[in-house]
N, C-alpha and C. Protein backbone atom coordinates (compact mmCIF):
# COMPACT_ATOMS: atom_id res chain seq x y z
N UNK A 1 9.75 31.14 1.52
CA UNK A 1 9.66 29.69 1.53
C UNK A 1 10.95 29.14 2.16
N UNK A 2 10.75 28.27 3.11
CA UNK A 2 12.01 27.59 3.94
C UNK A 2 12.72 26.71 2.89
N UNK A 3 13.44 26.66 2.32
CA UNK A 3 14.26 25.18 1.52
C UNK A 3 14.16 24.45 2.46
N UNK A 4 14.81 24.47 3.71
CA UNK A 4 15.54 23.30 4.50
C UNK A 4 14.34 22.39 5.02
N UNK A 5 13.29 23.62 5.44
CA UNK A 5 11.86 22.77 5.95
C UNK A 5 10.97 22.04 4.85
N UNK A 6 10.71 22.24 3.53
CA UNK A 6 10.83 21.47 2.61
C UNK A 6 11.46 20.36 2.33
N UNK A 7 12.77 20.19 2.18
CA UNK A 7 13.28 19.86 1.92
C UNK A 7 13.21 18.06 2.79
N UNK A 8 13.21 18.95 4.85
CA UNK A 8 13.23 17.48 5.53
C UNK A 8 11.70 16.91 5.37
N UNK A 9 10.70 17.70 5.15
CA UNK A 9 9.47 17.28 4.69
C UNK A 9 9.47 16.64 4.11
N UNK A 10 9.79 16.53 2.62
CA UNK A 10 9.63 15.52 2.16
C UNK A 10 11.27 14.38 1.99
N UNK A 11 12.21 14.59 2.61
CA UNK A 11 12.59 13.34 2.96
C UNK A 11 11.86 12.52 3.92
N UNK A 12 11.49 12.94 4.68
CA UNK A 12 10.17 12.10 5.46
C UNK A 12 8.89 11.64 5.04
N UNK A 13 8.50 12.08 4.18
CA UNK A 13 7.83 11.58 3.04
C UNK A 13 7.99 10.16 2.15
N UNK A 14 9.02 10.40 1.61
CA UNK A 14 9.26 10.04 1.05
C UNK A 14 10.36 8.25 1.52
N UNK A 15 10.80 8.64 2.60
CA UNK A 15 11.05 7.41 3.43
C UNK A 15 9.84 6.54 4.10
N UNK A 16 9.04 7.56 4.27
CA UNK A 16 7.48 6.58 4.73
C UNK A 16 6.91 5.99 3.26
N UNK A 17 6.98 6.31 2.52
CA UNK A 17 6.62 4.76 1.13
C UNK A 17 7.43 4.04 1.63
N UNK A 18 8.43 3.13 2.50
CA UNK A 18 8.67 2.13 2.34
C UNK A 18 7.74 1.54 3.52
N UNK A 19 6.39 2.26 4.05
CA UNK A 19 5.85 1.62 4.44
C UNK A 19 4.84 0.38 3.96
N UNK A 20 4.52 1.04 2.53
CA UNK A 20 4.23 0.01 1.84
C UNK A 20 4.60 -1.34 1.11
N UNK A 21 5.94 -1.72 1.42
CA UNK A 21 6.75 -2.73 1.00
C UNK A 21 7.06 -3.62 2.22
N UNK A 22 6.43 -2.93 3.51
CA UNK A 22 6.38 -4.14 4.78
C UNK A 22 5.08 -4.66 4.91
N UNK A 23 5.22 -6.33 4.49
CA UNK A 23 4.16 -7.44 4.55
C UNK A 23 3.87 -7.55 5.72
N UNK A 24 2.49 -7.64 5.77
CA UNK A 24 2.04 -8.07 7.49
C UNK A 24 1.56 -9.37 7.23
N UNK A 25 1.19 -10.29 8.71
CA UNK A 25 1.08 -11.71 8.67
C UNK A 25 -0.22 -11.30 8.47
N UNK A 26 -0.95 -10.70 8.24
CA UNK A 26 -2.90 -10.43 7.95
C UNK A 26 -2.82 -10.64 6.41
N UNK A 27 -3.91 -10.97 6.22
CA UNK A 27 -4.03 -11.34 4.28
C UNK A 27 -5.21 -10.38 4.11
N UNK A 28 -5.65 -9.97 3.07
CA UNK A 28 -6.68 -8.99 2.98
C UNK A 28 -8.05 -9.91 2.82
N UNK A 29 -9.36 -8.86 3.25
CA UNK A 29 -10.23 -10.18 3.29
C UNK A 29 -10.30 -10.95 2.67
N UNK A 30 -10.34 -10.65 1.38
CA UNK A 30 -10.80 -11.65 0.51
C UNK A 30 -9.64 -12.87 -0.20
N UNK A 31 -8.38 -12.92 0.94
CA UNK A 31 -7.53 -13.94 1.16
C UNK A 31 -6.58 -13.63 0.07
N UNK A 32 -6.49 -12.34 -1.28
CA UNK A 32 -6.04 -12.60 -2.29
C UNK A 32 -4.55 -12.33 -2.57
N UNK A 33 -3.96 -11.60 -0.88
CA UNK A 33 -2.59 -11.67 -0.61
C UNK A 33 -2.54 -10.72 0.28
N UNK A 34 -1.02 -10.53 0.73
CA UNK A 34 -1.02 -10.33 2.62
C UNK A 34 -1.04 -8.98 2.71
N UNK A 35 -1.28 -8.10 3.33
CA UNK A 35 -1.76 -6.71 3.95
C UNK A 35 -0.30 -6.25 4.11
N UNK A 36 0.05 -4.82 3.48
CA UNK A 36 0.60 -4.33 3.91
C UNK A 36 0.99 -2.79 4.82
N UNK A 37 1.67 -3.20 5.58
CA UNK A 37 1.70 -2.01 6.49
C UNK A 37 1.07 -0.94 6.22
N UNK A 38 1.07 -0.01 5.05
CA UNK A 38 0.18 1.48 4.68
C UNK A 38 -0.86 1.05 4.51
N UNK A 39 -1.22 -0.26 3.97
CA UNK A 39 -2.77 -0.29 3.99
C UNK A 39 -3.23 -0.40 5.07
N UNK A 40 -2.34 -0.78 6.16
CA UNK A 40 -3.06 -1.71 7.10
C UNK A 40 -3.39 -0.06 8.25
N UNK A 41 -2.49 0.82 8.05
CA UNK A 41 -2.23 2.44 8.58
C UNK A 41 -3.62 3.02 8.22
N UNK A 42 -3.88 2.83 6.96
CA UNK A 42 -4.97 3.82 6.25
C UNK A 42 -6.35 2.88 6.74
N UNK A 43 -6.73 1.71 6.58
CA UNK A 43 -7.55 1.30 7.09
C UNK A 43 -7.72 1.23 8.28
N UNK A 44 -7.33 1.21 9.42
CA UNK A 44 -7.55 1.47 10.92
C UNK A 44 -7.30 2.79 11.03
N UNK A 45 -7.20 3.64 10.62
CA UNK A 45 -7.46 5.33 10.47
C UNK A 45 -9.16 5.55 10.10
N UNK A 46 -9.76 4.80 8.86
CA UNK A 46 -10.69 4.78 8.68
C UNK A 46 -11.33 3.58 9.54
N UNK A 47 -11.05 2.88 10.30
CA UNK A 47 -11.77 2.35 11.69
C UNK A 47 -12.45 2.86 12.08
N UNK A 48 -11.63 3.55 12.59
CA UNK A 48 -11.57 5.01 14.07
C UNK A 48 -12.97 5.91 13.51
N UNK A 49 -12.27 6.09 12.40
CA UNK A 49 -13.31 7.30 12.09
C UNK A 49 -14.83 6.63 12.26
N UNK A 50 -14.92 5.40 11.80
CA UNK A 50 -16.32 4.84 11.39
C UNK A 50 -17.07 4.27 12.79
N UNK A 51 -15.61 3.84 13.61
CA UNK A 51 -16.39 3.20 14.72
C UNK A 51 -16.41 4.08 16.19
N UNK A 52 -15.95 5.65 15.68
CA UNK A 52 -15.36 6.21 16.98
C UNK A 52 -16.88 6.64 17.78
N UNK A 53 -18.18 6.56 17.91
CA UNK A 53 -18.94 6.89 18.33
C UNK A 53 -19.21 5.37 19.91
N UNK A 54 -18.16 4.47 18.98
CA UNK A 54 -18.32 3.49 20.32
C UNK A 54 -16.64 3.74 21.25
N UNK A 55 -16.43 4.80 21.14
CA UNK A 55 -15.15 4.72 22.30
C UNK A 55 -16.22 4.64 23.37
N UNK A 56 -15.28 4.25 24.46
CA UNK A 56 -15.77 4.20 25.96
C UNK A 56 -15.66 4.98 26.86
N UNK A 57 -14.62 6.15 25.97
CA UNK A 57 -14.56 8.01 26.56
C UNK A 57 -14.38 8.24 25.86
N UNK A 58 -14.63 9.80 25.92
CA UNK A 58 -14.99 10.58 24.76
C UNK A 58 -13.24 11.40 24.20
N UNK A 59 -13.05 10.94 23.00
CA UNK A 59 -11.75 11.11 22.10
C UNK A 59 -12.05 12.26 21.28
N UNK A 60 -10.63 12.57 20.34
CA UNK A 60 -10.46 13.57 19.72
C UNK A 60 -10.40 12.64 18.70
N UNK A 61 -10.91 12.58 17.48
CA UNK A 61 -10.85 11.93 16.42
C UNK A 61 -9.82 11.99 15.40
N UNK A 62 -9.01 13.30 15.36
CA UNK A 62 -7.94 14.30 14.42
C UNK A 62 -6.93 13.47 15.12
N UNK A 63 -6.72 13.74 16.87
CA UNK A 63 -5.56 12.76 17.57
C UNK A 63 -5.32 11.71 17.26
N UNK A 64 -6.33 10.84 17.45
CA UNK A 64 -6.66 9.41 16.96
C UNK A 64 -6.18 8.44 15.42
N UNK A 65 -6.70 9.62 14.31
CA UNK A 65 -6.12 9.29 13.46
C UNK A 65 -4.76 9.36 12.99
N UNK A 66 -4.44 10.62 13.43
CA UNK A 66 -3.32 10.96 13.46
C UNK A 66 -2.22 9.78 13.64
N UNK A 67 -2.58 9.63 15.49
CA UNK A 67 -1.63 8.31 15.86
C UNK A 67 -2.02 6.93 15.29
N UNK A 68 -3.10 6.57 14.51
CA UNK A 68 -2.77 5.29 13.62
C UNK A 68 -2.36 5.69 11.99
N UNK A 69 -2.42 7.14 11.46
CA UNK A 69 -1.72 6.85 10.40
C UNK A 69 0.01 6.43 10.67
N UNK A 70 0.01 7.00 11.94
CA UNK A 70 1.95 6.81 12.19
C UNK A 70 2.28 6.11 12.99
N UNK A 71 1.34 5.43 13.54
CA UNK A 71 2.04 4.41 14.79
C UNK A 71 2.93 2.95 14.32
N UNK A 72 2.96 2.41 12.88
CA UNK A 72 3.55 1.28 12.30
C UNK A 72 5.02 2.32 11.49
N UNK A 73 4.91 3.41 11.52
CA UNK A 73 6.20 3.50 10.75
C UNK A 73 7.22 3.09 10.99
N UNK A 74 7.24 2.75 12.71
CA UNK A 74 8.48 1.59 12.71
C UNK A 74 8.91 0.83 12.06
N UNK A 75 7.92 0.21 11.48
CA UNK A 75 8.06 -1.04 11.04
C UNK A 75 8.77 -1.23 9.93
N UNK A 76 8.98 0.41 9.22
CA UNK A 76 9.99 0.15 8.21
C UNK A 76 11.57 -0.04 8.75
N UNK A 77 11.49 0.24 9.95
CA UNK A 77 13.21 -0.56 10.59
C UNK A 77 12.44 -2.04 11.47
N UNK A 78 11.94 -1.98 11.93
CA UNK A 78 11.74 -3.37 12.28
C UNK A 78 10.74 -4.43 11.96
N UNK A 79 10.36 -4.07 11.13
CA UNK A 79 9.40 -5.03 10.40
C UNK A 79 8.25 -5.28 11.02
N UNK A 80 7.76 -6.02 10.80
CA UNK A 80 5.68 -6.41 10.95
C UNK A 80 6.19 -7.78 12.11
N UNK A 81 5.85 -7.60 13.07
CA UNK A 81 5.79 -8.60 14.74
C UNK A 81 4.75 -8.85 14.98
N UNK A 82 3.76 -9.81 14.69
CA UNK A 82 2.27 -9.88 14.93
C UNK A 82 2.37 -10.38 16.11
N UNK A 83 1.21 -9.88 17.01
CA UNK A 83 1.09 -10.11 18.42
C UNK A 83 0.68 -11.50 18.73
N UNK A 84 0.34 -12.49 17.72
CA UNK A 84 0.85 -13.47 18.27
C UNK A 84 1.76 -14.45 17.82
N UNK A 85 3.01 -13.43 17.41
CA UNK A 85 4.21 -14.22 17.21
C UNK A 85 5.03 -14.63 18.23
N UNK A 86 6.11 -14.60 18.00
CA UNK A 86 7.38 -15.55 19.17
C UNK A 86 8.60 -14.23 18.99
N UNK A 87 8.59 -13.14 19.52
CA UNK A 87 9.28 -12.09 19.57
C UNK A 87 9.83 -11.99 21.18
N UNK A 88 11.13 -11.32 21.32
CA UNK A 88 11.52 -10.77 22.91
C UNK A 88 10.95 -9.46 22.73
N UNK A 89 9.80 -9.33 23.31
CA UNK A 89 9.25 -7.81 23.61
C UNK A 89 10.27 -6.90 23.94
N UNK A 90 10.93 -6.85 24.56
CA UNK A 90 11.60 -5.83 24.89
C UNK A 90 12.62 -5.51 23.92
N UNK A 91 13.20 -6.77 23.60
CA UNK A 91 14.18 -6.34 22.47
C UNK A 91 13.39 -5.48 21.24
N UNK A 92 12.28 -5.93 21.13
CA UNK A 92 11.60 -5.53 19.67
C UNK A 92 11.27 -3.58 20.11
N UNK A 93 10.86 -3.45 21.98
CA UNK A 93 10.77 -2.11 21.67
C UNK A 93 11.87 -1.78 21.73
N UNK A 94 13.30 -1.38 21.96
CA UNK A 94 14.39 -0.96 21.87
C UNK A 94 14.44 -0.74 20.34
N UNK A 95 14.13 -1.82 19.11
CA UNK A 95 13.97 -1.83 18.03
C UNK A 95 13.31 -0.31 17.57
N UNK A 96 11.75 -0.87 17.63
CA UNK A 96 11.02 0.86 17.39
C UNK A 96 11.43 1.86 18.03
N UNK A 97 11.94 1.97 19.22
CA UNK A 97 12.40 3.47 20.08
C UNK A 97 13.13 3.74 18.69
N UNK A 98 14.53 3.32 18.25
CA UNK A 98 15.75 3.57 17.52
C UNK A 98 14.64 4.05 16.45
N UNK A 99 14.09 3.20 15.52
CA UNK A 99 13.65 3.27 14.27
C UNK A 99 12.52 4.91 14.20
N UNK A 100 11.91 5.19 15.38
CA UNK A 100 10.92 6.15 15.63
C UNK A 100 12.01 7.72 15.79
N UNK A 101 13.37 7.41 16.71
CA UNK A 101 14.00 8.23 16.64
C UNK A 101 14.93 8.40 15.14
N UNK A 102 14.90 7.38 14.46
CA UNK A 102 15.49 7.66 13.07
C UNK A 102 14.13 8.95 12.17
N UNK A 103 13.41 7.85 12.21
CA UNK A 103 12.10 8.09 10.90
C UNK A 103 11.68 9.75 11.84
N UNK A 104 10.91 9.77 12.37
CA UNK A 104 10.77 10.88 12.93
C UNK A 104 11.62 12.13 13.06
N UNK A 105 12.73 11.27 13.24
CA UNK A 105 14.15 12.48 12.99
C UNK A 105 14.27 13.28 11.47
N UNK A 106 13.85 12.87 10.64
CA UNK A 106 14.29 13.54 9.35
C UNK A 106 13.21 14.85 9.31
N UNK A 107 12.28 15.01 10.28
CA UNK A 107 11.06 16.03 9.69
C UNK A 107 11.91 16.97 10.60
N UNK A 108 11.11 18.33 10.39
CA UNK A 108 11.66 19.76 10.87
C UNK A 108 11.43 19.67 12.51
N UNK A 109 12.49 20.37 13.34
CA UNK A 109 12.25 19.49 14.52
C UNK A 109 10.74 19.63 15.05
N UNK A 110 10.08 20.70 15.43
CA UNK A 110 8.70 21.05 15.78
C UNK A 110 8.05 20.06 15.57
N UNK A 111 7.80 19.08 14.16
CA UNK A 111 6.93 17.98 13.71
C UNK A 111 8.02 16.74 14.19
N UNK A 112 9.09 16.66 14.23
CA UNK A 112 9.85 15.36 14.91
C UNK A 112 9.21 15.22 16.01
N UNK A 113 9.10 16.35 16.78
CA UNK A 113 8.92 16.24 18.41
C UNK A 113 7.07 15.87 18.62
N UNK A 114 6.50 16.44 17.58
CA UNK A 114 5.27 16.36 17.69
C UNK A 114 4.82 14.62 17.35
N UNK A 115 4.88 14.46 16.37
CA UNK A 115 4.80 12.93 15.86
C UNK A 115 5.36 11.84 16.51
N UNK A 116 6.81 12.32 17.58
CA UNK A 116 6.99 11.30 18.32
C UNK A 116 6.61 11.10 19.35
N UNK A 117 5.99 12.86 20.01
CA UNK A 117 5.38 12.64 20.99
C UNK A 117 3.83 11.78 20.79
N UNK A 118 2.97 12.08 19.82
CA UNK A 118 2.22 11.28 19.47
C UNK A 118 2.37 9.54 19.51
N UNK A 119 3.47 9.25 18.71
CA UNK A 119 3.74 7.84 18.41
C UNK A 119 3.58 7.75 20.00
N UNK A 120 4.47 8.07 20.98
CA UNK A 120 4.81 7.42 22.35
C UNK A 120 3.44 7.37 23.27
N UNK A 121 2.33 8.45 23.06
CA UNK A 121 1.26 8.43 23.69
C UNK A 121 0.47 7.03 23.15
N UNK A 122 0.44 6.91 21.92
CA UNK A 122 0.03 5.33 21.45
C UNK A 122 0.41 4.22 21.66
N UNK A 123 2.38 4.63 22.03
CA UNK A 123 2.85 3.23 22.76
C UNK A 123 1.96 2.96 24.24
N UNK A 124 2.54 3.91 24.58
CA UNK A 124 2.01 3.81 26.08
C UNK A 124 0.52 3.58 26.70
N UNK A 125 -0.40 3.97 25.42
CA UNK A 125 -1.48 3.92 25.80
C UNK A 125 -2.47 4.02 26.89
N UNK A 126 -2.57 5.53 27.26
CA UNK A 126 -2.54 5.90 28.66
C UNK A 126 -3.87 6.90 28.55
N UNK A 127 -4.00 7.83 27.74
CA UNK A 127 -4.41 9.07 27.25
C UNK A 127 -6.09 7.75 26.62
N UNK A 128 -7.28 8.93 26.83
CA UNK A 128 -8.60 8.19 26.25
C UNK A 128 -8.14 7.87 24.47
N UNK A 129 -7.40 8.87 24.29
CA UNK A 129 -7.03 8.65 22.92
C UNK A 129 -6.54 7.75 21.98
N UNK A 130 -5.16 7.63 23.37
CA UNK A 130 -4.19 6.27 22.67
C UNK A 130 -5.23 5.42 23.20
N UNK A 131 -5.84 4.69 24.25
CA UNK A 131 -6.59 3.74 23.97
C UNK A 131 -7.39 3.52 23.77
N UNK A 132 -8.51 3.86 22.62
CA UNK A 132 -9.20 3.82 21.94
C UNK A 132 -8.25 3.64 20.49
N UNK A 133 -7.27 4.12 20.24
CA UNK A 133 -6.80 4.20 18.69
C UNK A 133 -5.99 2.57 19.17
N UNK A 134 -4.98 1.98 20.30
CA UNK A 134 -4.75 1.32 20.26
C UNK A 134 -5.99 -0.37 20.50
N UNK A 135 -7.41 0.12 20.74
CA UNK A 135 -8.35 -1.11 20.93
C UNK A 135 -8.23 -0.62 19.21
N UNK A 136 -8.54 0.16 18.47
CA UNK A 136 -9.38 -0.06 16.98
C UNK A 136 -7.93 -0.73 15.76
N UNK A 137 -6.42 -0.77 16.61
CA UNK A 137 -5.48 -1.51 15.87
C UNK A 137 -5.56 -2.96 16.06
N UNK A 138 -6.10 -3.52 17.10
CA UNK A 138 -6.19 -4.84 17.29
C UNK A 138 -7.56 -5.14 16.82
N UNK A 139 -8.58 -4.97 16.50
CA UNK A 139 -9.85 -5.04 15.81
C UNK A 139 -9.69 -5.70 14.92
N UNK A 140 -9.00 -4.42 13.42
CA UNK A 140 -8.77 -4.79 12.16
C UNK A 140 -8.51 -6.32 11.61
N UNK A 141 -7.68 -6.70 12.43
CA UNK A 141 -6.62 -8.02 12.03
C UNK A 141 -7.82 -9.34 12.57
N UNK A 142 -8.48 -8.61 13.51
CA UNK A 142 -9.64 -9.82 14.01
C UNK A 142 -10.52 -9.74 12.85
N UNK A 143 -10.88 -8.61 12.62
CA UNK A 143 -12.07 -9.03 11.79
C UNK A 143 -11.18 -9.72 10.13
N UNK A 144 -10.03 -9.33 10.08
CA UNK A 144 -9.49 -10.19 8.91
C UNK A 144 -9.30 -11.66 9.09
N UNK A 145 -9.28 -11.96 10.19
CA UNK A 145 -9.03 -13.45 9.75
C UNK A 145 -10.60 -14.26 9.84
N UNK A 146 -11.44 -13.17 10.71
CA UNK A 146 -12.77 -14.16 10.55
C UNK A 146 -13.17 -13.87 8.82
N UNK A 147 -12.77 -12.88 8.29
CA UNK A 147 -13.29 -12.80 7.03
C UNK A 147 -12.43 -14.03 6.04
N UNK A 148 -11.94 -14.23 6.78
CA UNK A 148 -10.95 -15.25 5.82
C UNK A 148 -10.83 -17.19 6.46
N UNK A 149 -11.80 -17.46 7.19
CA UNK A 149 -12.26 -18.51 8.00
C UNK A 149 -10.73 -18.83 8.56
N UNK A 150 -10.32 -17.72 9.95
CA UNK A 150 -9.11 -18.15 10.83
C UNK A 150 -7.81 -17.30 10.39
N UNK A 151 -7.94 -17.32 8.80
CA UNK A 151 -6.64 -16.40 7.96
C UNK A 151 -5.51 -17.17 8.38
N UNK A 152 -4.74 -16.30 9.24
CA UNK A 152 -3.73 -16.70 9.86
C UNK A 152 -3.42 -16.98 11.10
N UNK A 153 -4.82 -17.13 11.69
CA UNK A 153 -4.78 -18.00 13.16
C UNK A 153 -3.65 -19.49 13.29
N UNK A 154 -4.22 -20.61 12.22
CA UNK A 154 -4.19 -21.28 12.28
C UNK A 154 -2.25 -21.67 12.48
N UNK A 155 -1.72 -20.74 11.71
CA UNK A 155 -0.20 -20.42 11.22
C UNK A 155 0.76 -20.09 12.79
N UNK A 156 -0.56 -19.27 13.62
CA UNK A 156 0.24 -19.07 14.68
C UNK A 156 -0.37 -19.91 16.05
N UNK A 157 -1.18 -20.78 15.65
CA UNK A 157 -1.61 -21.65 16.60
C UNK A 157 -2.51 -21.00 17.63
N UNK A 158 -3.26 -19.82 17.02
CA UNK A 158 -4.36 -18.87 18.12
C UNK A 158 -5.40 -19.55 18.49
N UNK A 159 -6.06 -19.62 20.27
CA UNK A 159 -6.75 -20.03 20.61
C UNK A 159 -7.66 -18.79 20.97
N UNK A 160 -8.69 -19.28 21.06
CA UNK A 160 -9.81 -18.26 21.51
C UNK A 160 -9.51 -17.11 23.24
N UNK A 161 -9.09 -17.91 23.93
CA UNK A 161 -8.25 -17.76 25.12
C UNK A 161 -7.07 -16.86 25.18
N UNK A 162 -6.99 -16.89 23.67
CA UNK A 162 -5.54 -16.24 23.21
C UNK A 162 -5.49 -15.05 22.93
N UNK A 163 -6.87 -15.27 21.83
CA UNK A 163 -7.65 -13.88 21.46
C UNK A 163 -8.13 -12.93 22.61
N UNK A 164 -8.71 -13.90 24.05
CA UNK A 164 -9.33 -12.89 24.69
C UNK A 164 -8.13 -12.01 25.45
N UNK A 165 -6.74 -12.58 25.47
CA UNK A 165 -5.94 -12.21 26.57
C UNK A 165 -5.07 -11.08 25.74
N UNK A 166 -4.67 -11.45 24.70
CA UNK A 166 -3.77 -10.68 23.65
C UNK A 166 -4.52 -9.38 22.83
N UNK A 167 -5.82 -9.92 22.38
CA UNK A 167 -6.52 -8.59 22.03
C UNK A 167 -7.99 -7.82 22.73
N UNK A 168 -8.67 -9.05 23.69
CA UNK A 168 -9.66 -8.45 23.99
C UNK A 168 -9.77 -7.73 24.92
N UNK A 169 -8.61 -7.60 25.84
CA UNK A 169 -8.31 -6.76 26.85
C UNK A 169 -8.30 -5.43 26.26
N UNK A 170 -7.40 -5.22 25.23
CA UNK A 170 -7.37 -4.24 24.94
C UNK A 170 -8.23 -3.40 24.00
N UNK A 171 -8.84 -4.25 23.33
CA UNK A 171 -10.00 -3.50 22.45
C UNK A 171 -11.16 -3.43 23.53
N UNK A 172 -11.74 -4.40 24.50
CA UNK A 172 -12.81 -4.02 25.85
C UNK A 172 -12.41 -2.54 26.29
N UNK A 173 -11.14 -2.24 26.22
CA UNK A 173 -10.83 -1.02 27.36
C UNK A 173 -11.66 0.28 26.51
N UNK A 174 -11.10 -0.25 25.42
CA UNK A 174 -11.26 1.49 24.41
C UNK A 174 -12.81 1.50 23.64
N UNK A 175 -13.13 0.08 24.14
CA UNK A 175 -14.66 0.29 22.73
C UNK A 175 -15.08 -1.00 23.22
N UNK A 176 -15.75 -1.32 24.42
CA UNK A 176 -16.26 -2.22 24.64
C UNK A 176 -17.47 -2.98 24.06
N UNK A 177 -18.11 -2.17 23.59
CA UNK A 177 -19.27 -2.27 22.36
C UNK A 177 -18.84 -3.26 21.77
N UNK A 178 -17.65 -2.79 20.64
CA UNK A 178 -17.35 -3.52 19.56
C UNK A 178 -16.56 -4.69 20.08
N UNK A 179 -15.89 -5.07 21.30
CA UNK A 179 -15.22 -6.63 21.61
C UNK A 179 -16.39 -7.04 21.80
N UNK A 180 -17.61 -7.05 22.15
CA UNK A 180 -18.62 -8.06 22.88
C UNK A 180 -19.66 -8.23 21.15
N UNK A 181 -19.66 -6.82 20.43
CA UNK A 181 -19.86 -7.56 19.18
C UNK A 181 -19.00 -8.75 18.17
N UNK A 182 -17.62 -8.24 18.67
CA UNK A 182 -16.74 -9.36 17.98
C UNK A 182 -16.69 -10.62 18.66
N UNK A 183 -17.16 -10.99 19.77
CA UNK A 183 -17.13 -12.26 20.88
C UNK A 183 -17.81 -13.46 20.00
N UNK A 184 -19.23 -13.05 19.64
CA UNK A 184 -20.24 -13.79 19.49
C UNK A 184 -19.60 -14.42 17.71
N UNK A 185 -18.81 -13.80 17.25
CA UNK A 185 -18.23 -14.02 16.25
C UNK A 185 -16.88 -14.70 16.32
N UNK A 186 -16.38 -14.34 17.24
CA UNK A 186 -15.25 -15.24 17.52
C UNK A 186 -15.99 -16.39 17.91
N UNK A 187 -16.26 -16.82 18.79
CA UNK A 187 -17.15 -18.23 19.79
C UNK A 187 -16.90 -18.93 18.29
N UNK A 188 -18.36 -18.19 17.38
CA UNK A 188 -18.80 -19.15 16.06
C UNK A 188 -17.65 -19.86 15.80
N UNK A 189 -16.80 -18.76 15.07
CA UNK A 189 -15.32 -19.25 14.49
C UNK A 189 -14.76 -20.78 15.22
N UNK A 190 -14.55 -20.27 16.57
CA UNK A 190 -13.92 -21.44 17.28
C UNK A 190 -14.79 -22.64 17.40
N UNK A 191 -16.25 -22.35 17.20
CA UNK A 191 -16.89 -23.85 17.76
C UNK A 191 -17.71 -23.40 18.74
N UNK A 192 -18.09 -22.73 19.48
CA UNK A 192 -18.62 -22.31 20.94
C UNK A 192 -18.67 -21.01 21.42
């Protein structure tokens, strides 16, 4: 038995619970308080799984989940940036690079290198994989605020226009199915 590989195992472990103490601007459906980061990890993991028969190429599902159980661990160094907040993009990725090379750093190197290479295929979203796992992260938060009439649209001043440019690009790419099912549901929402 390795001590040392143990050992960074679960310091990495054990630093990812503070994923659950980062609030996201999403509220859970049923409005009764705000989503946080591990939930928000574990439920778009189980997305994927439920909706992966509508990718728009054919994915590895193990990959997939993989990169949305770990693609927010940033967020325990830089917190929850909802895409339609008022952030300097660039500054914010310089943010996650650091925080991905921290958090990732504590596991045995083989799994550092693996998990970050993962995380970065999801940044980049290039691979059928990352985009499909990155259309089923922008989904979630849509279908939360229609479950919640707007949620937290209203907070960030989202227009339908807003929705199509910020998330429907990117959920069309990976699962076109499911944006043209979410359209007819957005329209309602907005009026049209």
């Amino acid at each position: 038995m390795d001590q040392d590989r143990l050992a960074k195992q679960f310091a990495f472990l054990i630093e990812i619970d503070k994923l659950k103490s980062v609030l996201r601007a999403s509220t859970l459906c049923d409005a009764s308080r705000t989503e946080n980061s591990g939930e928000h990890s574990w439920h778009i993991a189980l997305y994927a799984l439920i909706l992966a028969e509508h990718a728009n190429r054919p994915i590895r599902i193990d990959r997939v989940i993989k990169m949305l159980l770990i693609h927010d661990i940033v967020e325990i160094d830089a917190g929850d940036n909802p895409i339609h907040g008022d952030h300097d993009t660039s500054e914010l990725e310089a943010i996650e690079r650091a925080a991905a090379d921290r958090i990732f750093g504590l596991l045995p190197t083989d799994q550092a290198e693996d998990f970050r290479n993962l995380w970065d295929e999801f940044e980049a979203a290039e691979t059928d994989d990352a985009i499909f796992a990155k259309s089923i992260d922008r989904v979630q938060p849509v279908i939360h605020n229609l479950e919640t009439d707007g949620g937290t649209w209203p907070d960030f001043n989202v227009t339908r226009a807003q929705l199509e440019d910020r998330v429907g690009v990117k959920v069309r790419r990976g699962a076109p199915a499911v944006w043209t099912w979410l359209q007819s549901r957005i329209a309602a929402h907005f009026g049209g």
